[in-house]
PDB file of N, CA and C in Angstrom:
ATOM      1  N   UNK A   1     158.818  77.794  55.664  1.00  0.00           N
ATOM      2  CA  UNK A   1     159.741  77.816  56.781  1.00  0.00           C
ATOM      3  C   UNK A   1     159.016  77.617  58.102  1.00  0.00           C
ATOM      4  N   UNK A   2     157.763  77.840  57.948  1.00  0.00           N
ATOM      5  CA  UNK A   2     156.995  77.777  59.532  1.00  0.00           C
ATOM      6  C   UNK A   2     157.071  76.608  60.038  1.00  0.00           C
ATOM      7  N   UNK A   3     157.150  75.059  59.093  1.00  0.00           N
ATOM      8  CA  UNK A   3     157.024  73.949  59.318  1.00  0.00           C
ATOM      9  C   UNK A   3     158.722  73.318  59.895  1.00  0.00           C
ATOM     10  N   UNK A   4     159.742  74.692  59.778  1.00  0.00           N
ATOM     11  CA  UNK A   4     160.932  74.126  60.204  1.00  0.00           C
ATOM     12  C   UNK A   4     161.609  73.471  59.110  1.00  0.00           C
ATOM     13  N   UNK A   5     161.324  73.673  58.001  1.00  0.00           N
ATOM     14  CA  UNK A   5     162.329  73.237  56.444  1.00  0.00           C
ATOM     15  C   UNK A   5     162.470  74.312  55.913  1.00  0.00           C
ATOM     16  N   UNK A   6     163.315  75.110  55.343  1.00  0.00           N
ATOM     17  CA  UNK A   6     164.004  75.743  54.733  1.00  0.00           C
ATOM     18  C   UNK A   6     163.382  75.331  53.071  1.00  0.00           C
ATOM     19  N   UNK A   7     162.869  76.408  52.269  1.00  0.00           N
ATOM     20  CA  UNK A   7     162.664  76.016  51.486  1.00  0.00           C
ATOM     21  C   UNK A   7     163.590  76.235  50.025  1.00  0.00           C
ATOM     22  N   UNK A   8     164.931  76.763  50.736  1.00  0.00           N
ATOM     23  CA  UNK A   8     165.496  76.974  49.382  1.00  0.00           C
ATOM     24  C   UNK A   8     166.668  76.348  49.262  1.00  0.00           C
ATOM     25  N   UNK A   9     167.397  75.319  50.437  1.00  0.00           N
ATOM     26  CA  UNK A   9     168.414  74.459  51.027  1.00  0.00           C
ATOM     27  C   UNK A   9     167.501  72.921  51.768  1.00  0.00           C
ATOM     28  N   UNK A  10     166.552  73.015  52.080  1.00  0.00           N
ATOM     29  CA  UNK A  10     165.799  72.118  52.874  1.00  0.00           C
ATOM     30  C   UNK A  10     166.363  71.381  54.056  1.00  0.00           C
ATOM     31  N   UNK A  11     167.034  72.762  54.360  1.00  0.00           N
ATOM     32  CA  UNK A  11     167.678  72.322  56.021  1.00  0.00           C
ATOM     33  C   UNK A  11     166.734  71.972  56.993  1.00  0.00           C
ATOM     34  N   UNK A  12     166.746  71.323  57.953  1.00  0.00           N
ATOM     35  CA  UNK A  12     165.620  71.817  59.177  1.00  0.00           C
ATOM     36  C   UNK A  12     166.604  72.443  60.451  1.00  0.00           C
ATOM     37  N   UNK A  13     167.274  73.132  59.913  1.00  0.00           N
ATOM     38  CA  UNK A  13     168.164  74.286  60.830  1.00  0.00           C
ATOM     39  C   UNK A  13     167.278  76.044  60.179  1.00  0.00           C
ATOM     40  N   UNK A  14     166.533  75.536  61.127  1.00  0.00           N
ATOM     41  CA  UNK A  14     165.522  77.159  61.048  1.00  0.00           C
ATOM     42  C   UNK A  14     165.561  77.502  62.184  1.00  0.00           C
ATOM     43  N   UNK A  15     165.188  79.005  62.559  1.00  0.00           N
ATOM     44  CA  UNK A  15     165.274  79.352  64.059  1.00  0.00           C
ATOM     45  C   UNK A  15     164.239  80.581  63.522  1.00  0.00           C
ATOM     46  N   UNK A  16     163.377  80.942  64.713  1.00  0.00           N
ATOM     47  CA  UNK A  16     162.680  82.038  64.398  1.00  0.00           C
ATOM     48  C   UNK A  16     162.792  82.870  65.701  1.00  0.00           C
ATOM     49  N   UNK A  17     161.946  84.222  65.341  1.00  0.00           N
ATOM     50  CA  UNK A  17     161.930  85.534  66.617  1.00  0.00           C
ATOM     51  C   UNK A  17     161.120  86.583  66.049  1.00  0.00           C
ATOM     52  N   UNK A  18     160.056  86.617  67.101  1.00  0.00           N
ATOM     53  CA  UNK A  18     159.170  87.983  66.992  1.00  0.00           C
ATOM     54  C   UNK A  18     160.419  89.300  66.417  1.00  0.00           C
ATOM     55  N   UNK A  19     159.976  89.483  65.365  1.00  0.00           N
ATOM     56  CA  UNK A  19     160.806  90.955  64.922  1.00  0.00           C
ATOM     57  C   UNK A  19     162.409  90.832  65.041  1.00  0.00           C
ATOM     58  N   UNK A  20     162.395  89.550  64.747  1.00  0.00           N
ATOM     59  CA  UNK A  20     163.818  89.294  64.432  1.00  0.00           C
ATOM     60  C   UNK A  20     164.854  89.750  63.119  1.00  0.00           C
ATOM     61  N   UNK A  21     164.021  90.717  62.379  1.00  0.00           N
ATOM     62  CA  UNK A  21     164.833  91.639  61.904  1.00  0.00           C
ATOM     63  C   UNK A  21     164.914  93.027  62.139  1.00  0.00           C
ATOM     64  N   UNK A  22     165.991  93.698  61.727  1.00  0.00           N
ATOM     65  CA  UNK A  22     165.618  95.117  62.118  1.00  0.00           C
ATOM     66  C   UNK A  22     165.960  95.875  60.798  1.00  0.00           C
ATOM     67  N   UNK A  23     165.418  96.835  60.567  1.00  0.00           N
ATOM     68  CA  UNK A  23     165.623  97.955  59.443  1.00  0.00           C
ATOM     69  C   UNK A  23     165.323  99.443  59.942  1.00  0.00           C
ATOM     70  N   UNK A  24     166.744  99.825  60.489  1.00  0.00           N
ATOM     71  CA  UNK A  24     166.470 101.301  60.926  1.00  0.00           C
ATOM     72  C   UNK A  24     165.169 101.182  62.439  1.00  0.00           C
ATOM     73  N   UNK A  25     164.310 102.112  62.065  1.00  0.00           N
ATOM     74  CA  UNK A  25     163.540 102.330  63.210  1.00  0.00           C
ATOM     75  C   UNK A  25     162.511 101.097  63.433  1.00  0.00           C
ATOM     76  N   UNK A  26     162.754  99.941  62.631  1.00  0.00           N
ATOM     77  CA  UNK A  26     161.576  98.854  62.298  1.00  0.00           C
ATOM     78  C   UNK A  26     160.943  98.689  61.281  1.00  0.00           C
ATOM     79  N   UNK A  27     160.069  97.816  60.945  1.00  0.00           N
ATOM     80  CA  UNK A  27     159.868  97.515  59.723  1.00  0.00           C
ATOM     81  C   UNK A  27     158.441  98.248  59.838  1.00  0.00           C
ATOM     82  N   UNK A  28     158.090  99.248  58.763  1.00  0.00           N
ATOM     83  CA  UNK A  28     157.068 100.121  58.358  1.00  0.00           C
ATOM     84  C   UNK A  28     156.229  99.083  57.335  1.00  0.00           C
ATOM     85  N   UNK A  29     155.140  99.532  56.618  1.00  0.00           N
ATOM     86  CA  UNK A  29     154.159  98.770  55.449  1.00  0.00           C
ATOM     87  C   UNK A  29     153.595 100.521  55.190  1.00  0.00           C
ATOM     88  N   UNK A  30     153.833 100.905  54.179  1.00  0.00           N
ATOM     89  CA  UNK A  30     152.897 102.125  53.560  1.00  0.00           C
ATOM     90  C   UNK A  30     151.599 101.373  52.941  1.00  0.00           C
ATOM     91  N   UNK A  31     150.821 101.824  53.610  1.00  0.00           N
ATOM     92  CA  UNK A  31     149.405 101.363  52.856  1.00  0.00           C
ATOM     93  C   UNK A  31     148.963 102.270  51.847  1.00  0.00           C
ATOM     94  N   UNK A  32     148.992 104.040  51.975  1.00  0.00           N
ATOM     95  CA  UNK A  32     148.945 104.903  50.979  1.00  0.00           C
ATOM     96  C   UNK A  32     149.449 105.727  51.165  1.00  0.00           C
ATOM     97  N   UNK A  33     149.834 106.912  51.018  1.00  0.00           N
ATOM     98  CA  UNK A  33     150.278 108.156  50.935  1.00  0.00           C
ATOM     99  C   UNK A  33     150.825 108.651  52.664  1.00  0.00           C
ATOM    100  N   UNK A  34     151.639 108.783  53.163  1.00  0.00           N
ATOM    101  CA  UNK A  34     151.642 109.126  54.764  1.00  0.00           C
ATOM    102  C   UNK A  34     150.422 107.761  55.455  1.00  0.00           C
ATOM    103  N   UNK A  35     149.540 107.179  55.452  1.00  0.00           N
ATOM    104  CA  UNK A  35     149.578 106.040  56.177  1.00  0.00           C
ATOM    105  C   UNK A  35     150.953 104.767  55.955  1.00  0.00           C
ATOM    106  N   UNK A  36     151.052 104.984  57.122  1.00  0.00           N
ATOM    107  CA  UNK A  36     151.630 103.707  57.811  1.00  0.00           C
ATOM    108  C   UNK A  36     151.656 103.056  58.903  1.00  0.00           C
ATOM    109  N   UNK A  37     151.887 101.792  58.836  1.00  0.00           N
ATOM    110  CA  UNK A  37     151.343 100.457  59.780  1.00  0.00           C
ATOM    111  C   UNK A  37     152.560 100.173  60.584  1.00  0.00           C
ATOM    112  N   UNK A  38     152.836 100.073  61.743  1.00  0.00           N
ATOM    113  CA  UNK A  38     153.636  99.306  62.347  1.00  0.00           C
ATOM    114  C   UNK A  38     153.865  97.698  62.616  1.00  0.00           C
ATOM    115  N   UNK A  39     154.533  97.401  61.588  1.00  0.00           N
ATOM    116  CA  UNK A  39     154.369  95.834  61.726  1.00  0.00           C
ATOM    117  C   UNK A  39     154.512  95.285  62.633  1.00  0.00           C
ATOM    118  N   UNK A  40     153.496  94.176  62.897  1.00  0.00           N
ATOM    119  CA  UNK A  40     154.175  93.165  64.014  1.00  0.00           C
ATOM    120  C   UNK A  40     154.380  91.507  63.370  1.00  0.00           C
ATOM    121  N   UNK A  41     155.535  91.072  62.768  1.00  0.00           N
ATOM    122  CA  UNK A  41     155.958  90.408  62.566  1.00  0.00           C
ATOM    123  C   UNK A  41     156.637  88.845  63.219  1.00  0.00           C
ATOM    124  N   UNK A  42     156.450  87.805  62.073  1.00  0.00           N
ATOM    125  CA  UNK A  42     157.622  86.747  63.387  1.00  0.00           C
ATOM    126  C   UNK A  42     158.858  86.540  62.004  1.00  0.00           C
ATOM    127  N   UNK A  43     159.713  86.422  62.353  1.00  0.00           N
ATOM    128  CA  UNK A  43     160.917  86.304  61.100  1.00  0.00           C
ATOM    129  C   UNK A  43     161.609  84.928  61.531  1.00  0.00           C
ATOM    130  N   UNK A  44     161.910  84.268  60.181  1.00  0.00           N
ATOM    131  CA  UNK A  44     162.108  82.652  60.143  1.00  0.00           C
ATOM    132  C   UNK A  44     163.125  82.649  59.815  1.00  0.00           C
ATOM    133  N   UNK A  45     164.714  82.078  59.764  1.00  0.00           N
ATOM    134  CA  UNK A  45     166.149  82.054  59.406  1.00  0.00           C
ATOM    135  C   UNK A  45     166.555  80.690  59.656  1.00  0.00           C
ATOM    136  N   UNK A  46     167.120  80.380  58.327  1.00  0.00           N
ATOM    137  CA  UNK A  46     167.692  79.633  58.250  1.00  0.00           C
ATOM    138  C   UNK A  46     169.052  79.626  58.345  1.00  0.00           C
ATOM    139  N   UNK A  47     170.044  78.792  59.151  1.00  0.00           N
ATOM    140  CA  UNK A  47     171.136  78.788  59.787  1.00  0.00           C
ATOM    141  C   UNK A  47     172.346  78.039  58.852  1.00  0.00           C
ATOM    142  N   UNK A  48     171.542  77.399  58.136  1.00  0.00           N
ATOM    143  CA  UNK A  48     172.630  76.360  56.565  1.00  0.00           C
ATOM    144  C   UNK A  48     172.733  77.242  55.194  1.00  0.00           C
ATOM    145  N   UNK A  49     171.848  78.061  55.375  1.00  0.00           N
ATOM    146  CA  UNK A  49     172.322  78.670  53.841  1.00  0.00           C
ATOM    147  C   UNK A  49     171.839  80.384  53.557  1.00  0.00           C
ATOM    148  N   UNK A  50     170.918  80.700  54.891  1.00  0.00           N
ATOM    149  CA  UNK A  50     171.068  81.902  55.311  1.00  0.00           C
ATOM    150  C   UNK A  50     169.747  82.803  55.011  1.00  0.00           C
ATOM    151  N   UNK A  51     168.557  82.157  54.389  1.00  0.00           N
ATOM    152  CA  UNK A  51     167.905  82.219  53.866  1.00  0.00           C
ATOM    153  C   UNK A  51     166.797  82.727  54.906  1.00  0.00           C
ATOM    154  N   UNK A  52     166.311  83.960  54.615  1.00  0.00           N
ATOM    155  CA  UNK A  52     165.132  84.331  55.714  1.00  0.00           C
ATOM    156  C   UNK A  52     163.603  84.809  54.950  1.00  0.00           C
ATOM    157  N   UNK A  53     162.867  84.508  56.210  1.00  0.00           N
ATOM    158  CA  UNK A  53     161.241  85.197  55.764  1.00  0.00           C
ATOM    159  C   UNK A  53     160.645  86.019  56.930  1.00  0.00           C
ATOM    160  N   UNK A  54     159.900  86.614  56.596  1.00  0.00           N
ATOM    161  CA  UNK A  54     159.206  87.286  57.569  1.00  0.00           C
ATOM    162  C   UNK A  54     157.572  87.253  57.569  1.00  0.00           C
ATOM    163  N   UNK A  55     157.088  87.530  58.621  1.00  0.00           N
ATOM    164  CA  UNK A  55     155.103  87.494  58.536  1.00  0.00           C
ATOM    165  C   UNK A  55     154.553  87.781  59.192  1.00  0.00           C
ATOM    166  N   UNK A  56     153.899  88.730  58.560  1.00  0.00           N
ATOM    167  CA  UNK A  56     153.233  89.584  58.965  1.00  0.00           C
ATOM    168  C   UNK A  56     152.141  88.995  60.339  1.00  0.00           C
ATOM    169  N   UNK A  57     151.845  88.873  61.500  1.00  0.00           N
ATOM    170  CA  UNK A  57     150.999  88.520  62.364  1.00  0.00           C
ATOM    171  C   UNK A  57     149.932  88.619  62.961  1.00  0.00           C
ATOM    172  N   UNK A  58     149.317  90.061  62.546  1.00  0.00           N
ATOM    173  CA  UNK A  58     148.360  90.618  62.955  1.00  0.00           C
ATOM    174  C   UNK A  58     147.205  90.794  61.745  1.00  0.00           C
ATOM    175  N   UNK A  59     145.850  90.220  61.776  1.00  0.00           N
ATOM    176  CA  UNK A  59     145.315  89.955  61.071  1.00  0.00           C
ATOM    177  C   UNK A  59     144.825  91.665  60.384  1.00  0.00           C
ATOM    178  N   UNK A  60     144.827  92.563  61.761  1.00  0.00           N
ATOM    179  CA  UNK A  60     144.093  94.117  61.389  1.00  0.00           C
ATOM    180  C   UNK A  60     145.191  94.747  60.377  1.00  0.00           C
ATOM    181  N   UNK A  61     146.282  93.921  60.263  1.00  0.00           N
ATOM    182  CA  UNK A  61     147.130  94.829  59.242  1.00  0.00           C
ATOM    183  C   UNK A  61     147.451  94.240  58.295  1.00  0.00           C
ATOM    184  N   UNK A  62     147.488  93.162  58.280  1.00  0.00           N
ATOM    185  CA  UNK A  62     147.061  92.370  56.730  1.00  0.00           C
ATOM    186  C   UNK A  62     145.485  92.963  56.057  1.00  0.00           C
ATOM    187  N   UNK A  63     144.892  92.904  57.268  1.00  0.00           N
ATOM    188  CA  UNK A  63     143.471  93.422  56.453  1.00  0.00           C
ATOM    189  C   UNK A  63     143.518  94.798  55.899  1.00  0.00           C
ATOM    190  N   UNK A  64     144.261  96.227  56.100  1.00  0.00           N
ATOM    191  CA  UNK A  64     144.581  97.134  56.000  1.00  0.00           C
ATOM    192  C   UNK A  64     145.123  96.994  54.475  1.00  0.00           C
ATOM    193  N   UNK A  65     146.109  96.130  54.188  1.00  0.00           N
ATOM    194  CA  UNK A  65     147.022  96.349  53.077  1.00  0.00           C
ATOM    195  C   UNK A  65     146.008  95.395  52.105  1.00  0.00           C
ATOM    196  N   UNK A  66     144.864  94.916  52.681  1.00  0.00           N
ATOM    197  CA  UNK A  66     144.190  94.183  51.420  1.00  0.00           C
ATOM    198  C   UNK A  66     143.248  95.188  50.541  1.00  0.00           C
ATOM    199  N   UNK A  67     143.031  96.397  51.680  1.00  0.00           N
ATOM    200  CA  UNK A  67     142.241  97.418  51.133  1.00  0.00           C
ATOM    201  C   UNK A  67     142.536  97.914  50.348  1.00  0.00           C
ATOM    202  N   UNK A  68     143.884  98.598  50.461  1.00  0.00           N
ATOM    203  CA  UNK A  68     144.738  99.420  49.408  1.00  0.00           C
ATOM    204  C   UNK A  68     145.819  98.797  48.776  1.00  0.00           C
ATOM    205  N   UNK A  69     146.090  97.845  48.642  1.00  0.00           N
ATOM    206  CA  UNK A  69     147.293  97.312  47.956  1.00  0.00           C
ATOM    207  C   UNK A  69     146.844  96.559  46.987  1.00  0.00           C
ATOM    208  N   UNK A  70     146.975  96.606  45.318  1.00  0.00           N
ATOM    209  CA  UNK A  70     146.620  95.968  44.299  1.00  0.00           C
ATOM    210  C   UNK A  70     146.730  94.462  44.419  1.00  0.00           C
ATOM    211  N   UNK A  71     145.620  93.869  44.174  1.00  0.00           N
ATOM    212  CA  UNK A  71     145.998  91.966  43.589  1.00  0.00           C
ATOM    213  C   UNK A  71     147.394  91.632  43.334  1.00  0.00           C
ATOM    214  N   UNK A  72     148.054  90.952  43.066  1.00  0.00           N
ATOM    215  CA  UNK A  72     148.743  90.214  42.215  1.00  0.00           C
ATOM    216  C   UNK A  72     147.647  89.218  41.512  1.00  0.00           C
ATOM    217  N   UNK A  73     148.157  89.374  39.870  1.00  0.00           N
ATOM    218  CA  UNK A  73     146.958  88.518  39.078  1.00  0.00           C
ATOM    219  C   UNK A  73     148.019  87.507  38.054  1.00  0.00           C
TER     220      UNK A  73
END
């Protein structure tokens, strides 16, 4: 979606916004037990079929969740 295509309609009706979603008090990341990260996010929406993403922006909190958060293998 960053490139402005929609990847599940292949609209190029995308629109994005820093923290353009909301969930309650904002979007949290538990890294372990009582740690948590305040995300800073950009969120991508698509306007033809409704389809959204979000991403993560800050490299210190991606690096955080690489510490403690298992592979996918």
């Amino acid at each position: 979606m960053k490139d402005g295509i929609c990847p599940k309609c292949h609209s190029t009706n995308v629109f994005t916004k820093e923290r353009g979603t909301w969930w309650g008090e904002g979007l949290r990341l538990s890294t372990r037990f009582m740690d948590k990260v305040d995300l800073h996010y950009q969120t991508y929406i698509c306007t033809e079929c409704g389809y959204f993403e979000n991403y993560v922006t800050d490299k210190d909190e991606l690096a955080k969740v690489a510490e403690k958060w298992e592979r996918v293998k």
